[in-house]
Protein backbone atom coordinates (compact mmCIF):
# COMPACT_ATOMS: atom_id res chain seq x y z
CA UNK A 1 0.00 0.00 0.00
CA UNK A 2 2.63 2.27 0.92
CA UNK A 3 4.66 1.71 -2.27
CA UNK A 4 1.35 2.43 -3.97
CA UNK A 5 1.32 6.07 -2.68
CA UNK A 6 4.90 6.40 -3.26
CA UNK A 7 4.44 5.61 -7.12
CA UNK A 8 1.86 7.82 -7.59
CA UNK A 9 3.52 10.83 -5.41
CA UNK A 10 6.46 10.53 -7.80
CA UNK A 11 3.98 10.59 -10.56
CA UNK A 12 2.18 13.53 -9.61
CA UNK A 13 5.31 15.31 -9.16
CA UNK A 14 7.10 14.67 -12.53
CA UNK A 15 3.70 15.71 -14.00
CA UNK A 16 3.52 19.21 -11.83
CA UNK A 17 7.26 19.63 -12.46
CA UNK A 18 6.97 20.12 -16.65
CA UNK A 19 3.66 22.59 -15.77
CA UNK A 20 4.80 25.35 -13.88
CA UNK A 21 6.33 26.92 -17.24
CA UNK A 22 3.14 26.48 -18.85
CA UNK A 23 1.07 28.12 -16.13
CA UNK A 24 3.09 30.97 -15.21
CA UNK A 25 3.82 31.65 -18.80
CA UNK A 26 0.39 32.19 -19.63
CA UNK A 27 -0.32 34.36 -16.29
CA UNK A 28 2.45 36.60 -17.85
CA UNK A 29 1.06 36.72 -21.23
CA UNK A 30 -2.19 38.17 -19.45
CA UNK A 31 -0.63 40.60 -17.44
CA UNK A 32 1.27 41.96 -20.56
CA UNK A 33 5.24 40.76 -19.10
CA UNK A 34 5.56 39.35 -22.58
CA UNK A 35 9.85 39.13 -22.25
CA UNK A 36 9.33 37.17 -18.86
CA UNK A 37 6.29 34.46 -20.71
CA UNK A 38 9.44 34.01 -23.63
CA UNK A 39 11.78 32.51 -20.48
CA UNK A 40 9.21 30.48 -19.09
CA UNK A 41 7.94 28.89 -22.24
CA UNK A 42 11.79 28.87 -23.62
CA UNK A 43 11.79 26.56 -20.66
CA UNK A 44 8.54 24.43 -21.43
CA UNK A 45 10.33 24.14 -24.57
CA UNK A 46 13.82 22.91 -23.42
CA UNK A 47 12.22 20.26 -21.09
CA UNK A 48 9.51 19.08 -24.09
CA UNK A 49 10.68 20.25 -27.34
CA UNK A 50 8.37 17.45 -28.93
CA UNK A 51 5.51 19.18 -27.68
CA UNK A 52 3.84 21.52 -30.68
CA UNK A 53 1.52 23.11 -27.71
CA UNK A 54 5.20 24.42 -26.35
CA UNK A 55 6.50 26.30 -29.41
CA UNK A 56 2.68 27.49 -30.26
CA UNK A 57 2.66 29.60 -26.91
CA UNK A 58 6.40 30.32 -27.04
CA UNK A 59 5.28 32.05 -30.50
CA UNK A 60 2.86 33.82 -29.47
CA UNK A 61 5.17 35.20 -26.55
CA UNK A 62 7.47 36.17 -29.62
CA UNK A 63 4.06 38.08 -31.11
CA UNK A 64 4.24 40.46 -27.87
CA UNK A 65 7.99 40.91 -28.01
CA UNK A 66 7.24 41.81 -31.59
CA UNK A 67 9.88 39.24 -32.53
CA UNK A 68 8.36 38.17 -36.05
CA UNK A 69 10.72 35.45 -37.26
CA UNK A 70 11.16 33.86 -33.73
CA UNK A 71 7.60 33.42 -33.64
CA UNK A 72 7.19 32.35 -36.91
CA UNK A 73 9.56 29.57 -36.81
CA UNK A 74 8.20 28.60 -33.40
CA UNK A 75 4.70 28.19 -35.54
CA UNK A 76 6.63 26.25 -38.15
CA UNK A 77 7.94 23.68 -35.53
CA UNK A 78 4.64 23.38 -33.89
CA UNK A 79 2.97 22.80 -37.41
CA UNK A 80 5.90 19.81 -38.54
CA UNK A 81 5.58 18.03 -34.99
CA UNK A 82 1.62 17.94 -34.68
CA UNK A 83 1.83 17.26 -39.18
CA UNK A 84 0.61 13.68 -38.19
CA UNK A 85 -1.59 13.83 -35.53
CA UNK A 86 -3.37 17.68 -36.26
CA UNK A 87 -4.38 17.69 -33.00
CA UNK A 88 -3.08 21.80 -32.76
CA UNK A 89 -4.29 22.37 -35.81
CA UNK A 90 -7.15 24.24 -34.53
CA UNK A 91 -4.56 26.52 -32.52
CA UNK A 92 -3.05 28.29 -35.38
CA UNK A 93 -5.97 31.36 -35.77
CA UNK A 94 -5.37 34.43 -37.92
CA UNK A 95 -3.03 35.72 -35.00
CA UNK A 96 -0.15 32.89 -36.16
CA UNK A 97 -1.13 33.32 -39.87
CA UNK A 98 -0.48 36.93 -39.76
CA UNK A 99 2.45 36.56 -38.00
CA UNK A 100 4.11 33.76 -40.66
CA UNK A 101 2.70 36.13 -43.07
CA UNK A 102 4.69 39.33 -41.47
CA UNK A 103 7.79 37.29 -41.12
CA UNK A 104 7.94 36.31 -44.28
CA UNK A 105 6.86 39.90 -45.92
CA UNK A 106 10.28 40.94 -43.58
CA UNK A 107 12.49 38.60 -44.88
CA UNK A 108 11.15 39.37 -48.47
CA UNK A 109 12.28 43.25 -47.75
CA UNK A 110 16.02 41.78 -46.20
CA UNK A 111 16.37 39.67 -50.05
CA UNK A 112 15.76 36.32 -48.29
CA UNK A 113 13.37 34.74 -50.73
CA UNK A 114 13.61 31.30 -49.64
CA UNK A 115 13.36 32.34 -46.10
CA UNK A 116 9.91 34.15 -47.04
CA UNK A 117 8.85 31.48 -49.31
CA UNK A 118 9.04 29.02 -46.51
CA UNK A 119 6.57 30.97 -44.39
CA UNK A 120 4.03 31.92 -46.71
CA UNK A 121 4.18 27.70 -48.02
CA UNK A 122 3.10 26.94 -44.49
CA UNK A 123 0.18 29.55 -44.69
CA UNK A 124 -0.91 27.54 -46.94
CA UNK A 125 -0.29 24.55 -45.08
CA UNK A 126 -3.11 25.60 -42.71
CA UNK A 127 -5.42 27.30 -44.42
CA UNK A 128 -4.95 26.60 -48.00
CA UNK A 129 -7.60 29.50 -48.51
CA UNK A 130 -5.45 32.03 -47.57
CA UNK A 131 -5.34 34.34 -50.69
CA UNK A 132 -2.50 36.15 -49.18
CA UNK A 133 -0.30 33.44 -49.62
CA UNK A 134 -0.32 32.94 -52.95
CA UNK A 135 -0.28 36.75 -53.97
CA UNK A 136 2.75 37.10 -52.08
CA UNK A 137 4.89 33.56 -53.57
CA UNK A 138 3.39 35.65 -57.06
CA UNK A 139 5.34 38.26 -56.62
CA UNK A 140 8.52 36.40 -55.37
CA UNK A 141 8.26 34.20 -58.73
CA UNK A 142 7.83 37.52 -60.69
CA UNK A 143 10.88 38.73 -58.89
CA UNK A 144 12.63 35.83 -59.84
CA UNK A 145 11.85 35.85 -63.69
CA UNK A 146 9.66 33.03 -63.06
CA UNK A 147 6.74 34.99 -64.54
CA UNK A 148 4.41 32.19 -65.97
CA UNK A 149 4.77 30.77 -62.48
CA UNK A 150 3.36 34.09 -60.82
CA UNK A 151 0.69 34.63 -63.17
CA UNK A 152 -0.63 30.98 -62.03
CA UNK A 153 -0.47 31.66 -58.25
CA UNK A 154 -1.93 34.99 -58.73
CA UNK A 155 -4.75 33.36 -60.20
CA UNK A 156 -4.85 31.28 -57.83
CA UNK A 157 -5.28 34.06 -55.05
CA UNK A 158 -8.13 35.23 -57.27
CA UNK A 159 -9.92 31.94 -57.41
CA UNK A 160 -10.21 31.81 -53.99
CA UNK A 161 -11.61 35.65 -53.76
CA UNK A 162 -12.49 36.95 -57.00
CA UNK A 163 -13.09 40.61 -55.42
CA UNK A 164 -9.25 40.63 -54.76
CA UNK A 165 -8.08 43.93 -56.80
CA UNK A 166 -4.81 43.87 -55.42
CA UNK A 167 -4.20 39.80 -56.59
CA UNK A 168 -5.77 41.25 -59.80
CA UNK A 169 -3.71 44.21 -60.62
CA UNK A 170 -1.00 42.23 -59.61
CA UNK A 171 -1.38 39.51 -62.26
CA UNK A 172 -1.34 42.39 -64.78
CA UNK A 173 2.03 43.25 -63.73
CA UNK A 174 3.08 39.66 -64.52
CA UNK A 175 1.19 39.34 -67.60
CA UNK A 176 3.04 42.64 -69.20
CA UNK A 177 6.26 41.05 -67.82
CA UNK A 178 5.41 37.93 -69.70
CA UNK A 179 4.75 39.85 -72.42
CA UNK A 180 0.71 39.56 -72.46
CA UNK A 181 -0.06 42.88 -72.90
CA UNK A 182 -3.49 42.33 -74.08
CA UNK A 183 -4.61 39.61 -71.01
CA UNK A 184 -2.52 42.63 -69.06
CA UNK A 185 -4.75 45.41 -70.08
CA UNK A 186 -7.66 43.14 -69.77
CA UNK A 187 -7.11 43.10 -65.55
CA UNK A 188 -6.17 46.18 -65.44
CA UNK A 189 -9.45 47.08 -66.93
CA UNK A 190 -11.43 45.13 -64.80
CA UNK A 191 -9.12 46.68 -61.56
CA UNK A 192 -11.08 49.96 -62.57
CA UNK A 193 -14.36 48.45 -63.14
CA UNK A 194 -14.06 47.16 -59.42
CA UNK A 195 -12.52 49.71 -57.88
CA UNK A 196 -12.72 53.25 -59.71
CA UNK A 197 -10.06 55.17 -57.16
CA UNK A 198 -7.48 52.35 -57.87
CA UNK A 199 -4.84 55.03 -59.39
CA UNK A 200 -2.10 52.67 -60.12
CA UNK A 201 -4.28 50.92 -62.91
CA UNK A 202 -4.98 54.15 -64.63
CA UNK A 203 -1.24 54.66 -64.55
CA UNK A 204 -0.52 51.49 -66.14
CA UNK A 205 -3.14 51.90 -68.52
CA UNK A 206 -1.63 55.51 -69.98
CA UNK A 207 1.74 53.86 -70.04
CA UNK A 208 0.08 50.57 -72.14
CA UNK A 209 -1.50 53.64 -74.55
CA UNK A 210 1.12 56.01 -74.54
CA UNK A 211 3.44 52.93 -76.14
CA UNK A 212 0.69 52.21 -78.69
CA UNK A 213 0.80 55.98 -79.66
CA UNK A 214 -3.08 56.36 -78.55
CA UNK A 215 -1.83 59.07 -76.65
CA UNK A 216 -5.72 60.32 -76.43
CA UNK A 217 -6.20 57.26 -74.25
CA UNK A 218 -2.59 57.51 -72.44
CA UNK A 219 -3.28 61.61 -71.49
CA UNK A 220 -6.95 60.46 -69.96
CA UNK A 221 -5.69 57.78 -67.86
CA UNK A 222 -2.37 59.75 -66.72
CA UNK A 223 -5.14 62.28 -65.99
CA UNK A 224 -6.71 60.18 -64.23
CA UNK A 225 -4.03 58.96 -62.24
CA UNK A 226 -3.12 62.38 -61.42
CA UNK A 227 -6.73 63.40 -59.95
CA UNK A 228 -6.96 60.50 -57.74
CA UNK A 229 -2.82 60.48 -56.57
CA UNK A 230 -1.24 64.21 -56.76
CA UNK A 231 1.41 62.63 -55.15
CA UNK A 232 2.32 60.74 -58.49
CA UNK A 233 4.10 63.43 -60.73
CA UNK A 234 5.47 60.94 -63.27
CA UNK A 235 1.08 60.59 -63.90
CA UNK A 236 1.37 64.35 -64.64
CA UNK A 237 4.28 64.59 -66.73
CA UNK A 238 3.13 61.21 -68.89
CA UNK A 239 -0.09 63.31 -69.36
CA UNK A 240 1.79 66.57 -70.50
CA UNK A 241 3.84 64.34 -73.00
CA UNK A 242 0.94 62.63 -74.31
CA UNK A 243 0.02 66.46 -74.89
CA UNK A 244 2.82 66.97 -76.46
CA UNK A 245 2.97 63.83 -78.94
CA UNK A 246 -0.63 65.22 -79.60
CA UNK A 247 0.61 68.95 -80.91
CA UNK A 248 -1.72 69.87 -77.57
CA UNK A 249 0.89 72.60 -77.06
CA UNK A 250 -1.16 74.64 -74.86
CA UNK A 251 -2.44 72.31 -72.38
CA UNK A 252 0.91 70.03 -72.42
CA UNK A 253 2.45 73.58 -71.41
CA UNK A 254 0.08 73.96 -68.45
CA UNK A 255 0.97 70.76 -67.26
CA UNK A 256 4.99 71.34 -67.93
CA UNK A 257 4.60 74.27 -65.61
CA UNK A 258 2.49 72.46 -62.67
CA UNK A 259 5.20 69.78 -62.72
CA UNK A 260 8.12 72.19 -62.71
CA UNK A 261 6.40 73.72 -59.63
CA UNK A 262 6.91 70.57 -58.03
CA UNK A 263 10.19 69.42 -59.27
CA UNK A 264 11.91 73.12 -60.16
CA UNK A 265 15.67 71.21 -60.57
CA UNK A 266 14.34 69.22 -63.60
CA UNK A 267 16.47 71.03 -66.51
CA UNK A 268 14.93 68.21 -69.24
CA UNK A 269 11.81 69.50 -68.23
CA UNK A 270 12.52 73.03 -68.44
CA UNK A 271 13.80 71.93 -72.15
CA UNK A 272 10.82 70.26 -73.21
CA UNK A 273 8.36 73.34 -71.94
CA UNK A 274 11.22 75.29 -74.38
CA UNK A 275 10.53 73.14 -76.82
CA UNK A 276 6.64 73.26 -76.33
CA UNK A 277 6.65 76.73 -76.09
CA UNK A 278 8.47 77.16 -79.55
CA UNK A 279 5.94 75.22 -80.88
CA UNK A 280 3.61 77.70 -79.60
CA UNK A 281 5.29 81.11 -81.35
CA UNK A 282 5.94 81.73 -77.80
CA UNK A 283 10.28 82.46 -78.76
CA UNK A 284 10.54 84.52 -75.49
CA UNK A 285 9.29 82.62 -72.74
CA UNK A 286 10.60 79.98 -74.69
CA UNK A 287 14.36 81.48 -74.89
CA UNK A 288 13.61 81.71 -70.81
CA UNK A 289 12.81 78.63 -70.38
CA UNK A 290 16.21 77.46 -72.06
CA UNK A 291 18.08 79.55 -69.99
CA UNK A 292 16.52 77.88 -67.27
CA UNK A 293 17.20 74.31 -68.19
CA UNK A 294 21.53 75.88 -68.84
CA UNK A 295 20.81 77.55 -65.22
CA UNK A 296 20.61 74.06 -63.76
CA UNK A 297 22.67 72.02 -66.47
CA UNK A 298 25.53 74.33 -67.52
CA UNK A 299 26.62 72.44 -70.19
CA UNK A 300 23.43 71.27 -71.77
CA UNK A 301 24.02 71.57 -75.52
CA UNK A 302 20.75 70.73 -76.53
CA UNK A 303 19.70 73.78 -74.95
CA UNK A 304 21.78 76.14 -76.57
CA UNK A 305 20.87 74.34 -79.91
CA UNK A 306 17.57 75.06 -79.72
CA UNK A 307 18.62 79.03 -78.64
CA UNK A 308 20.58 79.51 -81.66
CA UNK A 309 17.57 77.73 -83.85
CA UNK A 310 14.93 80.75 -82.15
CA UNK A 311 17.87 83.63 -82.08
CA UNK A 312 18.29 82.26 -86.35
CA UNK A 313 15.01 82.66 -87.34
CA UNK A 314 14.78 86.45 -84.88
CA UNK A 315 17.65 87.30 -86.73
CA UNK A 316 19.35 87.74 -83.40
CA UNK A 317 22.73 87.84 -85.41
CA UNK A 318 24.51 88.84 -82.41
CA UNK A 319 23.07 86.15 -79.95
CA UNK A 320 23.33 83.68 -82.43
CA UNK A 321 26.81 83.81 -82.72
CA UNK A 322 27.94 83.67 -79.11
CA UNK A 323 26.01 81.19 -79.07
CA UNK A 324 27.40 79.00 -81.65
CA UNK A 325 30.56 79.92 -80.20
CA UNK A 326 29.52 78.22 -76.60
CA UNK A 327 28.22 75.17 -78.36
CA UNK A 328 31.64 75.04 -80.03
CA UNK A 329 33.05 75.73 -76.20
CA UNK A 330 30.72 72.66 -75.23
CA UNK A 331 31.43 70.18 -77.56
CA UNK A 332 35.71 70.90 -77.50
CA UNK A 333 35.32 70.49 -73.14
CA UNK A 334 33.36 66.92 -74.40
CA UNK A 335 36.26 66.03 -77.07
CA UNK A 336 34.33 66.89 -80.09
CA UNK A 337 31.18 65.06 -79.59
């Protein structure tokens, strides 16, 4: 009888002795202490580290330390020791996915593909729903060159929620990268259709117009672009060149000056409003504008060209010459070029 009691004494010890970690790691994760719940489940851990229930709550300790990768890998182990059994499956919520998500959108950023691969294969792992997942190995295989490969997991994250602009504009990307430019234009399309503020698609759609030389199209989508994001100038200056290609001299030169307003050291700019306002019969402001563009760019020879073209036909003869004689200056400095 007495060795009875002694068995199970020893037995209710060992049990109690791999707990306290558990317990007291948990009381720390609700009172916030999230550096003092990583030492006690570290601990849980070293005396079980077959236990997926261990590394779950040691990653979620991670979570409050805001130690991504530690928890993710924690997640990782849990997920490859219960793989059999899936008795934790149930355990990983959208908490763990985010954070294998995070972790691998951070190593992504450092240039560790395979690192961020890994996380975003085991998102899939447990909930092979997750859109996310497979938008995000899309843009690693489009990063790679792999671009067939993206298009197919991209369509893949839009399978699974066809309401998904992002996976859809995405797939655009890869299509014009694979050379598709119709199936490209195509999602882009439909990107608007979904979501009319989605500047981005405009943009791509002026650039997709402006190299077909439907620069009608190109300057209403740059336009576009513009109204919904005046933080993207390149929308505003594709939209003044589409202008220009269009002999639109007078609004391409109201757009010029907006976008010199906002980037005053561009002397290629300050060329092509030159250029525009030549165009225009406008051979002062035009002259200024030239001087501006040599202010910035000293040597800019295709500046002074164009001076001595407008001081030719004034029949500036005076103006012209000196400034023949500094595009001679220019081109002896640049050994004759």
């Amino acid at each position: 009888m007495k060795k009875f009691i002694g068995v199970g004494f020893i037995l209710f010890f060992v049990a109690c002795a791999t707990t306290p970690h558990k317990s007291s790691g948990i009381i720390y994760m609700q009172q916030g202490l999230y550096n003092k719940a990583v030492t006690e489940f570290q601990g849980w851990v070293a005396e079980n580290p077959g236990n997926p229930e261990a590394h779950i709550w040691l990653g979620r300790a991670y979570i409050g330390t805001r130690e991504y990768i530690k928890a993710a890998n924690e997640f990782v182990k849990a997920y490859d020791l219960d793989a059999d059994s899936g008795k934790y499956k149930a355990e990983f919520g959208e908490s763990e996915i985010n954070t294998l998500l995070t972790a691998g959108k951070t190593l992504f950023q450092q240039g560790d593909d395979d690192g961020a691969l890994r996380f975003f294969q085991y998102v899939i792992k447990i909930n092979p729903k997750d859109e996310r997942a497979y938008l995000a190995i899309a843009i690693i295989d489009s990063k790679q060159g792999k671009y067939e490969d993206a298009i197919s997991f991209a369509t893949k994250a839009i399978d699974i929620n066809p309401k998904d602009v992002q996976a859809r504009y995405y797939r655009a990307k890869f299509y014009s990268q694979a050379g598709k430019t119709a199936e490209a234009i195509k999602d882009l399309q439909t990107v608007i259709q979904m979501d009319t503020t989605f500047s981005k698609a405009y943009f791509d759609l002026g650039v997709f117009a402006f190299d077909s030389q439907d620069y009608e199209t190109a300057s209403t989508n740059f336009i576009k672009a513009y109204e919904l994001d005046n933080e993207n100038i390149d929308a505003l200056l594709n939209a003044a060149l589409s202008y220009y290609r269009m002999s639109k001299y007078e609004d391409a030169e109201k757009l010029f000056r907006t976008y010199l307003e906002k980037q005053p050291e561009s002397y290629d700019i300050w060329f092509t409003l030159g250029a525009c306002l030549y165009n225009e019969n406008k051979m002062q402001e035009a002259l200024n504008a030239f001087d501006k563009a040599i202010s910035i760019k000293p040597d800019y020879e295709d500046a002074y060209s164009f001076k001595a073209l407008i001081y030719n036909q004034l029949k500036m003869t005076k103006e012209l010459n000196e400034t023949i004689k500094k595009i001679q200056e220019i081109r002896g400095n640049n050994g004759g070029k």
